[in-house]
Every structure is written in structure tokens, then in C-alpha cells.
PDB file of N, CA and C in Angstrom:
ATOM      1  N   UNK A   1      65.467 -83.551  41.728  1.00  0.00           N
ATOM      2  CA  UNK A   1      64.625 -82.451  42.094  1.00  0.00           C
ATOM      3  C   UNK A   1      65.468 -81.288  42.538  1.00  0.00           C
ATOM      4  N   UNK A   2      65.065 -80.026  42.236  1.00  0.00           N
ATOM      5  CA  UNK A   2      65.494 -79.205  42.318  1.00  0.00           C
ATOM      6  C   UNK A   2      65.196 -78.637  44.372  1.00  0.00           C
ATOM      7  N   UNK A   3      66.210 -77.820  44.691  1.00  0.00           N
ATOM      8  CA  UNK A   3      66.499 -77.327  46.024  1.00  0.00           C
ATOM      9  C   UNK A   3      65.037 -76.164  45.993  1.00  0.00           C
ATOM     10  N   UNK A   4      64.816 -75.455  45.043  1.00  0.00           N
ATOM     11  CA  UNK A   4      63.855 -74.475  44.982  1.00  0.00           C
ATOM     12  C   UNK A   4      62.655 -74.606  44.723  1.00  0.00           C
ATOM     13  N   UNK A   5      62.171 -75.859  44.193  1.00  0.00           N
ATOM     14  CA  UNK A   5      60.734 -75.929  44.232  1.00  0.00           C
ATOM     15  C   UNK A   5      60.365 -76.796  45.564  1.00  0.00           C
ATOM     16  N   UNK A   6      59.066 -76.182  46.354  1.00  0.00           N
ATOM     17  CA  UNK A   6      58.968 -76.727  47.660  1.00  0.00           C
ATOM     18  C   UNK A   6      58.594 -78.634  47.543  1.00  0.00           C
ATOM     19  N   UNK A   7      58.292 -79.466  48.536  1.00  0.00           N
ATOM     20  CA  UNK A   7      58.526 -80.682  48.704  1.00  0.00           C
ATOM     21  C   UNK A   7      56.832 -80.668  48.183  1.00  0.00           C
ATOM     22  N   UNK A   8      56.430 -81.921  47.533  1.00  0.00           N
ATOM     23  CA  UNK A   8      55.305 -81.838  47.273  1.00  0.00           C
ATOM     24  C   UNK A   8      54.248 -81.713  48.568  1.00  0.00           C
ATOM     25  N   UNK A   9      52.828 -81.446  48.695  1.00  0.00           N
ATOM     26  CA  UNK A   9      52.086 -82.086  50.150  1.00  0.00           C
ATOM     27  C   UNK A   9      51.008 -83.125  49.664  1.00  0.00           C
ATOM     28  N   UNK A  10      51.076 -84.084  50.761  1.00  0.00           N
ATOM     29  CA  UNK A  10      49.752 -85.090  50.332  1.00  0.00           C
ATOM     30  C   UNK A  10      48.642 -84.650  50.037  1.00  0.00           C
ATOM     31  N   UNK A  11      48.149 -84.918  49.298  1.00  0.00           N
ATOM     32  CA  UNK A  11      46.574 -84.827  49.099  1.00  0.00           C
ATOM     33  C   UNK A  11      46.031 -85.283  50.124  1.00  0.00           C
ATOM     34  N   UNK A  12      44.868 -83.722  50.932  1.00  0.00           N
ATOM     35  CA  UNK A  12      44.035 -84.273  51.518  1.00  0.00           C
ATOM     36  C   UNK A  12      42.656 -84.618  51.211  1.00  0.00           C
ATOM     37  N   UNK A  13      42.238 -85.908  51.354  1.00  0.00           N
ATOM     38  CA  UNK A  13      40.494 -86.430  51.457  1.00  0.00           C
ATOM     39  C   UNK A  13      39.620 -85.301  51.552  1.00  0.00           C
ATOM     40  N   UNK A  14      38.618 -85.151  50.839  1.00  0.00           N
ATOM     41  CA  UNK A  14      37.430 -84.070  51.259  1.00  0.00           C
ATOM     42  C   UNK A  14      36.355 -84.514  51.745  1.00  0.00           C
ATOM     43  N   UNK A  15      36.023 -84.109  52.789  1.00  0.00           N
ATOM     44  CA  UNK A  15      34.955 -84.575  54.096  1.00  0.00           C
ATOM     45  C   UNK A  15      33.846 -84.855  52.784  1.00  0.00           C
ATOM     46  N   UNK A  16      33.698 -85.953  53.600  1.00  0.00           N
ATOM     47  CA  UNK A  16      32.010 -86.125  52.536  1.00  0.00           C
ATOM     48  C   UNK A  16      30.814 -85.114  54.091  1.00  0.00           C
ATOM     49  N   UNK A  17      29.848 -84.837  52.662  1.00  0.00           N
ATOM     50  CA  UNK A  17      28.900 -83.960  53.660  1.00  0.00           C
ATOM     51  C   UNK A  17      27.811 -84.748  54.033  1.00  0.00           C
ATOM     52  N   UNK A  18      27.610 -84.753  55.512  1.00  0.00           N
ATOM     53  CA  UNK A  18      26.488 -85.729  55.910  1.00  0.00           C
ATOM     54  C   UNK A  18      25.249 -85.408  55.597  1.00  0.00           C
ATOM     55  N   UNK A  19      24.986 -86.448  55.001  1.00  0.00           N
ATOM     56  CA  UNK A  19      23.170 -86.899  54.694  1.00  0.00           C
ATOM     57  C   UNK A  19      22.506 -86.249  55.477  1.00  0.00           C
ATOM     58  N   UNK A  20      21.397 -85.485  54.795  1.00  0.00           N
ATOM     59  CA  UNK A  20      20.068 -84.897  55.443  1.00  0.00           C
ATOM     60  C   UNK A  20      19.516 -85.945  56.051  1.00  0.00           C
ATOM     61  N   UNK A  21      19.026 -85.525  57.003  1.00  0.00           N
ATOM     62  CA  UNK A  21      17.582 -87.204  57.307  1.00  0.00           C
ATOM     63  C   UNK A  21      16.811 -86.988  56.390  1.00  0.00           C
ATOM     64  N   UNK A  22      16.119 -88.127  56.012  1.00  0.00           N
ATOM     65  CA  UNK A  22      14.992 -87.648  54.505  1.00  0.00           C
ATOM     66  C   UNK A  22      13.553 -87.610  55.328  1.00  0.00           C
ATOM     67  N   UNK A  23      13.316 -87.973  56.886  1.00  0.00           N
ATOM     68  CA  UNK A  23      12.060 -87.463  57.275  1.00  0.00           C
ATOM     69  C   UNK A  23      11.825 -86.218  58.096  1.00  0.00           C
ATOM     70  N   UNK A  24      10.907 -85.278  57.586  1.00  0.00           N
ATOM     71  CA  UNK A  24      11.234 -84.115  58.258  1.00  0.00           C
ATOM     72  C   UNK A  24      10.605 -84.399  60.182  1.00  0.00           C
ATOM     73  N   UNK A  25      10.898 -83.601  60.822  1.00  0.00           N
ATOM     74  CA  UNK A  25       9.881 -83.813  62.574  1.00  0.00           C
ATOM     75  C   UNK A  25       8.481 -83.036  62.144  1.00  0.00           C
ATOM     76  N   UNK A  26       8.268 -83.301  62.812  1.00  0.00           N
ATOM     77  CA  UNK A  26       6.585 -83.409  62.847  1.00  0.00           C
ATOM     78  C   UNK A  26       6.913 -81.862  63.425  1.00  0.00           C
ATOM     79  N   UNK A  27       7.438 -81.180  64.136  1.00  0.00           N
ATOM     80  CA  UNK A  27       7.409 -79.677  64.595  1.00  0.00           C
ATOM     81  C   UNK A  27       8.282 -78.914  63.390  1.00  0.00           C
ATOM     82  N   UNK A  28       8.779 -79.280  62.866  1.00  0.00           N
ATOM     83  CA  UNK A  28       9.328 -78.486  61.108  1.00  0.00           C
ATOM     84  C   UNK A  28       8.286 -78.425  60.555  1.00  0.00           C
ATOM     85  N   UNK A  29       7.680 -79.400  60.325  1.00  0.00           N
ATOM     86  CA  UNK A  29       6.145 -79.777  59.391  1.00  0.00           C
ATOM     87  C   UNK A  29       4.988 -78.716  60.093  1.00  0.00           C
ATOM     88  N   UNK A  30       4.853 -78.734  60.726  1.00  0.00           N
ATOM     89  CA  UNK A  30       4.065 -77.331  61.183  1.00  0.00           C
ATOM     90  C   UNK A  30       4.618 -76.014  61.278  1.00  0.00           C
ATOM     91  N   UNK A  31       5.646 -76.058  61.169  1.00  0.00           N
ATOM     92  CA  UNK A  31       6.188 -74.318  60.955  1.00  0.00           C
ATOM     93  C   UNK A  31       6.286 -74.332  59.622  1.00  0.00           C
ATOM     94  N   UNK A  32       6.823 -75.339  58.731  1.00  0.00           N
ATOM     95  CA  UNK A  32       6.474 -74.846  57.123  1.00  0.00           C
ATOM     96  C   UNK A  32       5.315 -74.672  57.008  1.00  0.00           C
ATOM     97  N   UNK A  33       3.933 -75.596  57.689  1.00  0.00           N
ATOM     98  CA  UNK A  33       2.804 -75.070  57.245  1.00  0.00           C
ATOM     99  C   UNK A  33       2.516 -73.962  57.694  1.00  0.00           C
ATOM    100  N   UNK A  34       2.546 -73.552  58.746  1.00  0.00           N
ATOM    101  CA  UNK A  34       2.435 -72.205  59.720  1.00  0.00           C
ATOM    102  C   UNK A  34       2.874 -71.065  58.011  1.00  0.00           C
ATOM    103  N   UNK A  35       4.006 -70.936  58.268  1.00  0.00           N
ATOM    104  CA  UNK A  35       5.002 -69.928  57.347  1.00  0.00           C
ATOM    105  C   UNK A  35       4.299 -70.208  55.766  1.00  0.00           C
ATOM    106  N   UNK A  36       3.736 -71.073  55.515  1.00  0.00           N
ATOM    107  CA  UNK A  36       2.963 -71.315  54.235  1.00  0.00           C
ATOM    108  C   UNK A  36       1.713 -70.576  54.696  1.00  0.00           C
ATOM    109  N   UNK A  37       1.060 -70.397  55.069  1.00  0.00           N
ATOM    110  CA  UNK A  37      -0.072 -69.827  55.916  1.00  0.00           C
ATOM    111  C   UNK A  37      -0.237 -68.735  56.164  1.00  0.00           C
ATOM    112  N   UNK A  38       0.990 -67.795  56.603  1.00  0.00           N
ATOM    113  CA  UNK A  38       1.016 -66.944  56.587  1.00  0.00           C
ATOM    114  C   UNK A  38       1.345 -66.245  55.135  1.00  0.00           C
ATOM    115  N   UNK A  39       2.081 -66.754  54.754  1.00  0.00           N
ATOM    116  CA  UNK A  39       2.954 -66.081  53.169  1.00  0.00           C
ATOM    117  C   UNK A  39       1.318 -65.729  52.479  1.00  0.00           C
ATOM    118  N   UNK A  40       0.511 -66.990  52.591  1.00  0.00           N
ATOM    119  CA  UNK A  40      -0.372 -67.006  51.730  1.00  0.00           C
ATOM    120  C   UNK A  40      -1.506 -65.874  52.232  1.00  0.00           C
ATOM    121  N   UNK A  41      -1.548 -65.933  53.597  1.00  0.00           N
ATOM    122  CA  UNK A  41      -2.639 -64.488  53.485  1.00  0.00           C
ATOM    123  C   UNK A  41      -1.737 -63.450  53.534  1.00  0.00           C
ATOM    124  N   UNK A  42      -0.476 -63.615  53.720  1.00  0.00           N
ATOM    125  CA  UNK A  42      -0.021 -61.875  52.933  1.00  0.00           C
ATOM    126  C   UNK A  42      -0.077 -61.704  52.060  1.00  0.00           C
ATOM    127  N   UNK A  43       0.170 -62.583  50.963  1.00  0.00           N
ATOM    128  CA  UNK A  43      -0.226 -62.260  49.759  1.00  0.00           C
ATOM    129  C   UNK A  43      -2.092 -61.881  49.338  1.00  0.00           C
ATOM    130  N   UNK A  44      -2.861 -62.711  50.047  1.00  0.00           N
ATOM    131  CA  UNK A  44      -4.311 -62.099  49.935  1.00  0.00           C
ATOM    132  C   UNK A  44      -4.617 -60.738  50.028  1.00  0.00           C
ATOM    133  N   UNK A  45      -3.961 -60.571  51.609  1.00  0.00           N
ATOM    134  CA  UNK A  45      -3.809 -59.048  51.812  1.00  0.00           C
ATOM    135  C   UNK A  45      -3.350 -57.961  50.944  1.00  0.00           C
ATOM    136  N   UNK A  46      -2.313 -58.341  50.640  1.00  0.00           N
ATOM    137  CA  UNK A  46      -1.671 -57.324  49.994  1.00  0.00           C
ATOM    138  C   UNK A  46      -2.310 -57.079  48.738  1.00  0.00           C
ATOM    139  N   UNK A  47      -2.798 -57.848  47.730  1.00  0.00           N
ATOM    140  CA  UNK A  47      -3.430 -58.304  46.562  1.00  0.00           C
ATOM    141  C   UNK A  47      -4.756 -57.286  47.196  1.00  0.00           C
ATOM    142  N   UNK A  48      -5.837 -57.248  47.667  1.00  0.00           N
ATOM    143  CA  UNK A  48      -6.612 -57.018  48.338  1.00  0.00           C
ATOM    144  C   UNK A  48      -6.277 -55.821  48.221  1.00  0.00           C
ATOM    145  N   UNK A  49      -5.465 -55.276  49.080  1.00  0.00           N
ATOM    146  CA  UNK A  49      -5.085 -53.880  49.504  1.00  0.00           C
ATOM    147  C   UNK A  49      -4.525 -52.953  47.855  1.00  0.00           C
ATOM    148  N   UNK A  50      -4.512 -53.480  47.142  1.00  0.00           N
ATOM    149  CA  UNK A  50      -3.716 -52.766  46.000  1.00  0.00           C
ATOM    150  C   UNK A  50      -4.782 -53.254  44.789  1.00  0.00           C
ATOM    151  N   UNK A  51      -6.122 -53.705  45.284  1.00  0.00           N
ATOM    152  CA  UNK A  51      -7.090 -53.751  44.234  1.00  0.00           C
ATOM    153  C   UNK A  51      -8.190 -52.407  44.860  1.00  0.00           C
ATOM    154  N   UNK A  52      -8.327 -52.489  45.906  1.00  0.00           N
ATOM    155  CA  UNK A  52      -9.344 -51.606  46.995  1.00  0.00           C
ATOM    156  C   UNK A  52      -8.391 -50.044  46.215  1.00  0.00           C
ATOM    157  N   UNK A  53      -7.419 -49.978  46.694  1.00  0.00           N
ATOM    158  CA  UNK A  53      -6.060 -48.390  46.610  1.00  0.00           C
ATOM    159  C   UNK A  53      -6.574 -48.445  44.435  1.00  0.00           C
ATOM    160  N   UNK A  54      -6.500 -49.169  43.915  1.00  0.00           N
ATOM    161  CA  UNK A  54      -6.542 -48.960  42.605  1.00  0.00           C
ATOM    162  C   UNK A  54      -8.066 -48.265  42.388  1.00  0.00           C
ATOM    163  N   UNK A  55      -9.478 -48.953  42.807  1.00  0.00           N
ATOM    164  CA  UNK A  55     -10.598 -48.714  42.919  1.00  0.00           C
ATOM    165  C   UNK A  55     -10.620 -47.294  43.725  1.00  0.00           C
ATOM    166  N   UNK A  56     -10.043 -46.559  44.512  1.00  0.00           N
ATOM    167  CA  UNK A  56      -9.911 -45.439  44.947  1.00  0.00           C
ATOM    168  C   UNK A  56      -9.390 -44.707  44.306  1.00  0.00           C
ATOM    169  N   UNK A  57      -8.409 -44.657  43.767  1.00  0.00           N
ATOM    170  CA  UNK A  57      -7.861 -44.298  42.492  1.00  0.00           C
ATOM    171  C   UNK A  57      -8.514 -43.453  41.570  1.00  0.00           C
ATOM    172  N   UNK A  58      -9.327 -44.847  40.807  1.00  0.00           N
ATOM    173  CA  UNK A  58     -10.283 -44.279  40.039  1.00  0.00           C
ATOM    174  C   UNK A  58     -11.324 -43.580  39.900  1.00  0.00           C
ATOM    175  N   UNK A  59     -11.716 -43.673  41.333  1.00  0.00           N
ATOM    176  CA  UNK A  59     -12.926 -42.919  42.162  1.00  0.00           C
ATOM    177  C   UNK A  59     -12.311 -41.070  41.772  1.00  0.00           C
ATOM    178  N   UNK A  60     -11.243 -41.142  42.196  1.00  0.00           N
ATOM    179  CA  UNK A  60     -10.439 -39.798  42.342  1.00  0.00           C
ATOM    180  C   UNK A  60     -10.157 -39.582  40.932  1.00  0.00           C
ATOM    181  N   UNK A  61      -9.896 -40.300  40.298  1.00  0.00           N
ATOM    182  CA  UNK A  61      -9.866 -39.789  38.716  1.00  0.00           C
ATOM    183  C   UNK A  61     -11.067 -39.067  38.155  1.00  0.00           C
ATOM    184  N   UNK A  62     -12.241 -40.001  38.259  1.00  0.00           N
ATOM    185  CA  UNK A  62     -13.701 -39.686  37.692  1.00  0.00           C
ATOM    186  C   UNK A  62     -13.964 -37.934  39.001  1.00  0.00           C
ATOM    187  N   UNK A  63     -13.988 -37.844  39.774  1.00  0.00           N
ATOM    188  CA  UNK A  63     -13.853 -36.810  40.702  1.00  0.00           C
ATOM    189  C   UNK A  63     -13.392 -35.907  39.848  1.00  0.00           C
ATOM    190  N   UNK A  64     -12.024 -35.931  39.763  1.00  0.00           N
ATOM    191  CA  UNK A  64     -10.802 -34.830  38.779  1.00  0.00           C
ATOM    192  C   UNK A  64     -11.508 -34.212  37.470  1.00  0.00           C
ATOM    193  N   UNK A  65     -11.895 -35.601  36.952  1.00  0.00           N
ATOM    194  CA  UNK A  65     -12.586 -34.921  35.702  1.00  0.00           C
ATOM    195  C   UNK A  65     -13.805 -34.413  35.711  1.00  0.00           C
ATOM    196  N   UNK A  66     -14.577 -34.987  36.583  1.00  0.00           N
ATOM    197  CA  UNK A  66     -15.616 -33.216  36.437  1.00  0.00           C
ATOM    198  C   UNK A  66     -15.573 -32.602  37.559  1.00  0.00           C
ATOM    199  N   UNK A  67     -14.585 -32.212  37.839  1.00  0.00           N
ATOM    200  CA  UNK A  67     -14.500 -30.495  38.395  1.00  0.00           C
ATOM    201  C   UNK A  67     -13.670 -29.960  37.395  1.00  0.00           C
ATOM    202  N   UNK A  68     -12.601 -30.461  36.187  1.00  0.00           N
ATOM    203  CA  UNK A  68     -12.655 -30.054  35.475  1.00  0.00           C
ATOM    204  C   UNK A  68     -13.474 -29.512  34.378  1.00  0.00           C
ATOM    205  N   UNK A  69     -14.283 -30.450  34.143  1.00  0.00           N
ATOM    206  CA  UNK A  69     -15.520 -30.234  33.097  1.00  0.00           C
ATOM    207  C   UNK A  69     -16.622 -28.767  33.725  1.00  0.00           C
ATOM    208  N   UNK A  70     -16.601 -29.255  35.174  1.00  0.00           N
ATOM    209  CA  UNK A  70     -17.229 -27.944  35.962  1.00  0.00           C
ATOM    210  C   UNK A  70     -16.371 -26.479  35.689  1.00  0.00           C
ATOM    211  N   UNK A  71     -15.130 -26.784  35.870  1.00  0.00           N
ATOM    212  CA  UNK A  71     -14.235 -25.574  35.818  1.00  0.00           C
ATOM    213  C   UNK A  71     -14.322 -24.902  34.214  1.00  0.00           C
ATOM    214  N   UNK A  72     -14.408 -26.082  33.427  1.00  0.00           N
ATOM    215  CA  UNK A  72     -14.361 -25.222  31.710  1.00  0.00           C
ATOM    216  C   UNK A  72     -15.563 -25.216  31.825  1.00  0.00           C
ATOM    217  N   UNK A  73     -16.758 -25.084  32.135  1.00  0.00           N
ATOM    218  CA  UNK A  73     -18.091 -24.711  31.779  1.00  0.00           C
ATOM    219  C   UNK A  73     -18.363 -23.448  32.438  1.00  0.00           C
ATOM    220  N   UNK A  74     -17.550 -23.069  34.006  1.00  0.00           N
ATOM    221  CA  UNK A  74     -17.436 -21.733  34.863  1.00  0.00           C
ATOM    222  C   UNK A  74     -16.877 -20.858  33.475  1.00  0.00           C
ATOM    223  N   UNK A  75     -15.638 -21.653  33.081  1.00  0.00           N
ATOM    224  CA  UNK A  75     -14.719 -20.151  32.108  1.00  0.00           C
ATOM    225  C   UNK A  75     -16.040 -20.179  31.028  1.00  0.00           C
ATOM    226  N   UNK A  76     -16.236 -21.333  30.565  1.00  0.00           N
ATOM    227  CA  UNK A  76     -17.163 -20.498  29.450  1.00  0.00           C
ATOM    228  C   UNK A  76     -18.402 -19.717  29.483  1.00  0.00           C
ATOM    229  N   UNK A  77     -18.920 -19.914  30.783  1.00  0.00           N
ATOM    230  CA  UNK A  77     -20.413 -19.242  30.937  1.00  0.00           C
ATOM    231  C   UNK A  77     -19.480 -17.547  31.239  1.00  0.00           C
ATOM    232  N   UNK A  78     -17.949 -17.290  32.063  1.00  0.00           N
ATOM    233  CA  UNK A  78     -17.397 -16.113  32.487  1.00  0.00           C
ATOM    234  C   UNK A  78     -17.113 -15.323  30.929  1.00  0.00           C
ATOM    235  N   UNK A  79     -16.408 -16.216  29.847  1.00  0.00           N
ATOM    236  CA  UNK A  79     -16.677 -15.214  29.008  1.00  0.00           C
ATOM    237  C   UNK A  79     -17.897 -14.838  28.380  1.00  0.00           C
ATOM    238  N   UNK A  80     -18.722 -15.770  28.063  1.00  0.00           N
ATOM    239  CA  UNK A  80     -20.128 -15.287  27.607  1.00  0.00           C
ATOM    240  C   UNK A  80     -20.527 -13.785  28.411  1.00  0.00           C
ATOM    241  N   UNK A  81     -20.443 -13.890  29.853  1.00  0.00           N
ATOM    242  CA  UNK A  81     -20.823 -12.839  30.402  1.00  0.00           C
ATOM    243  C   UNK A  81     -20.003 -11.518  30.122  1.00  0.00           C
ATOM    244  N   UNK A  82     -18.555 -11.700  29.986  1.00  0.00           N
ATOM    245  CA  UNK A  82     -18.135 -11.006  29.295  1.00  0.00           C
ATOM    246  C   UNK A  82     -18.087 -10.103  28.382  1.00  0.00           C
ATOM    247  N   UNK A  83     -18.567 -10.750  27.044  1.00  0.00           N
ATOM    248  CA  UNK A  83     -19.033 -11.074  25.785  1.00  0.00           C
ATOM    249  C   UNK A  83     -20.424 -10.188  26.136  1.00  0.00           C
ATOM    250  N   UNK A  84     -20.788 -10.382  26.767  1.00  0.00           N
ATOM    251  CA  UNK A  84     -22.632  -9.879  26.842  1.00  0.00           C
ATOM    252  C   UNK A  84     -22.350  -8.186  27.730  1.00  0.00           C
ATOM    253  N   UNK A  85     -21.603  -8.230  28.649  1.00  0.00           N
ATOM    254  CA  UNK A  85     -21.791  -7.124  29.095  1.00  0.00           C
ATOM    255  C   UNK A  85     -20.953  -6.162  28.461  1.00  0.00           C
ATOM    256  N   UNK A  86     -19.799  -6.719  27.662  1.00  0.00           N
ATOM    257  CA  UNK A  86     -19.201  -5.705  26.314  1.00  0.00           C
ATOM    258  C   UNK A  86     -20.444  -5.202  25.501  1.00  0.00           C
ATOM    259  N   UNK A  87     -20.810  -5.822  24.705  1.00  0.00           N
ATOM    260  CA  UNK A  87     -22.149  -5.550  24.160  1.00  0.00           C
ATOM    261  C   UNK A  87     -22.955  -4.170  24.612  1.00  0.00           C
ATOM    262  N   UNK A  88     -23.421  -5.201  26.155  1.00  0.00           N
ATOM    263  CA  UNK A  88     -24.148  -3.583  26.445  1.00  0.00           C
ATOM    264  C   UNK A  88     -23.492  -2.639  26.948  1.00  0.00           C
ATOM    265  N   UNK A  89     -22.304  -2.578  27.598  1.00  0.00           N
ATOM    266  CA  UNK A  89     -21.262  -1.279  27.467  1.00  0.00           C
ATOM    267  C   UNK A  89     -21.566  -0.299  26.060  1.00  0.00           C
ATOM    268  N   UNK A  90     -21.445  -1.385  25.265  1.00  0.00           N
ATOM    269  CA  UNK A  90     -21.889  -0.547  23.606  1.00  0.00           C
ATOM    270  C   UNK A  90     -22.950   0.182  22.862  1.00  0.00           C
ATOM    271  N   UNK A  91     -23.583  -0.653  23.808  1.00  0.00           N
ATOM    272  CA  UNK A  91     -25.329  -0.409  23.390  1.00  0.00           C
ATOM    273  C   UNK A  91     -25.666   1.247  24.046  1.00  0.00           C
ATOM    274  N   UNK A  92     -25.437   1.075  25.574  1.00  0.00           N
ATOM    275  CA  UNK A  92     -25.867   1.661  26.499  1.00  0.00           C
ATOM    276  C   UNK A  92     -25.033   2.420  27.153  1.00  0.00           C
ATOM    277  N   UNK A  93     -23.448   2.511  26.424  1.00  0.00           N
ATOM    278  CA  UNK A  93     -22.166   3.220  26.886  1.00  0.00           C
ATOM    279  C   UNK A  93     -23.224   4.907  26.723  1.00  0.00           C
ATOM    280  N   UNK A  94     -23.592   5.423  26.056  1.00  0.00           N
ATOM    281  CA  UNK A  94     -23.859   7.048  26.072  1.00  0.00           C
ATOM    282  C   UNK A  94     -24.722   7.612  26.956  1.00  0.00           C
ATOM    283  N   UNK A  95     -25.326   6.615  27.730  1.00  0.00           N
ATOM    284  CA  UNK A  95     -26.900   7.127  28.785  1.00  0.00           C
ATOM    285  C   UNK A  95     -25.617   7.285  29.950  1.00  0.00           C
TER     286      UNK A  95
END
């Protein structure tokens, strides 16, 4: 063996990892259910809350569109009047 390569080192053993207990306590078992319990009505909630916000939504959509429909029926009755009082400007421009 050579002076320059270092001395070998033993191999060390790797810890074995200790066994879970396989029965959970009876106070784990109620905080998973607890935390199951809760998860599950947040999710109701939230589900809930973003069907109600969608249904508002649409409320405000149908809203939008007729005050639009209101707004193009204002311009069109404004030019008619337009339209009509050009007319009698024409008619009645010389009195």
C-alpha cells in the first residue's frame, strides 16, 4: 500500500429506524377526527361561498345587460329625436 492513499475506515452499521406502534391512542384518534371535521366543513364552506359569489355574479351580469339594452334604446329614441327635430328645423326653418 501506498504512503498516500489514506488507511481504509470501518464500515459503520446503520441505525435501524424504530417501529411505529401500529395502535394509534385514543387522543390522536380524536384529533384526526377533530381535523377531519374540520377540513370537511371548510371545504362545505368554502364550496358554498363560491357557489352563492358565482350566483351574485350572475345576478350582476343580467343587471349589466339591461342597462345596456336601456342605454341603446336612450341613444336610439336621442337620435330619432334628432332626426325629427332636423326635419322640422326644415319644415318650419322660414317662420
Amino acid at each position: 500500500m501506498s504512503n498516500l492513499l489514506p488507511a481504509p475506515k470501518a464500515i459503520k452499521q446503520a441505525k435501524q429506524p424504530a417501529t411505529p406502534p401500529t395502535a394509534l391512542s385514543l387522543k390522536v384518534k380524536l384529533l384526526l377526527v377533530l381535523m377531519g371535521l374540520l377540513l370537511y366543513v371548510f371545504v362545505v364552506i368554502f364550496v358554498k361561498t363560491m357557489y352563492m359569489k358565482g350566483k351574485r355574479l350572475d345576478r350582476i351580469a343580467v343587471m349589466a345587460m339591461e342597462t345596456e339594452n336601456l342605454i341603446h334604446q336612450v341613444h336610439i329614441v336621442d337620435q330619432n329625436m334628432a332626426i325629427n327635430m332636423d326635419r322640422l328645423e326644415d319644415v318650419y326653418g322660414d317662420y
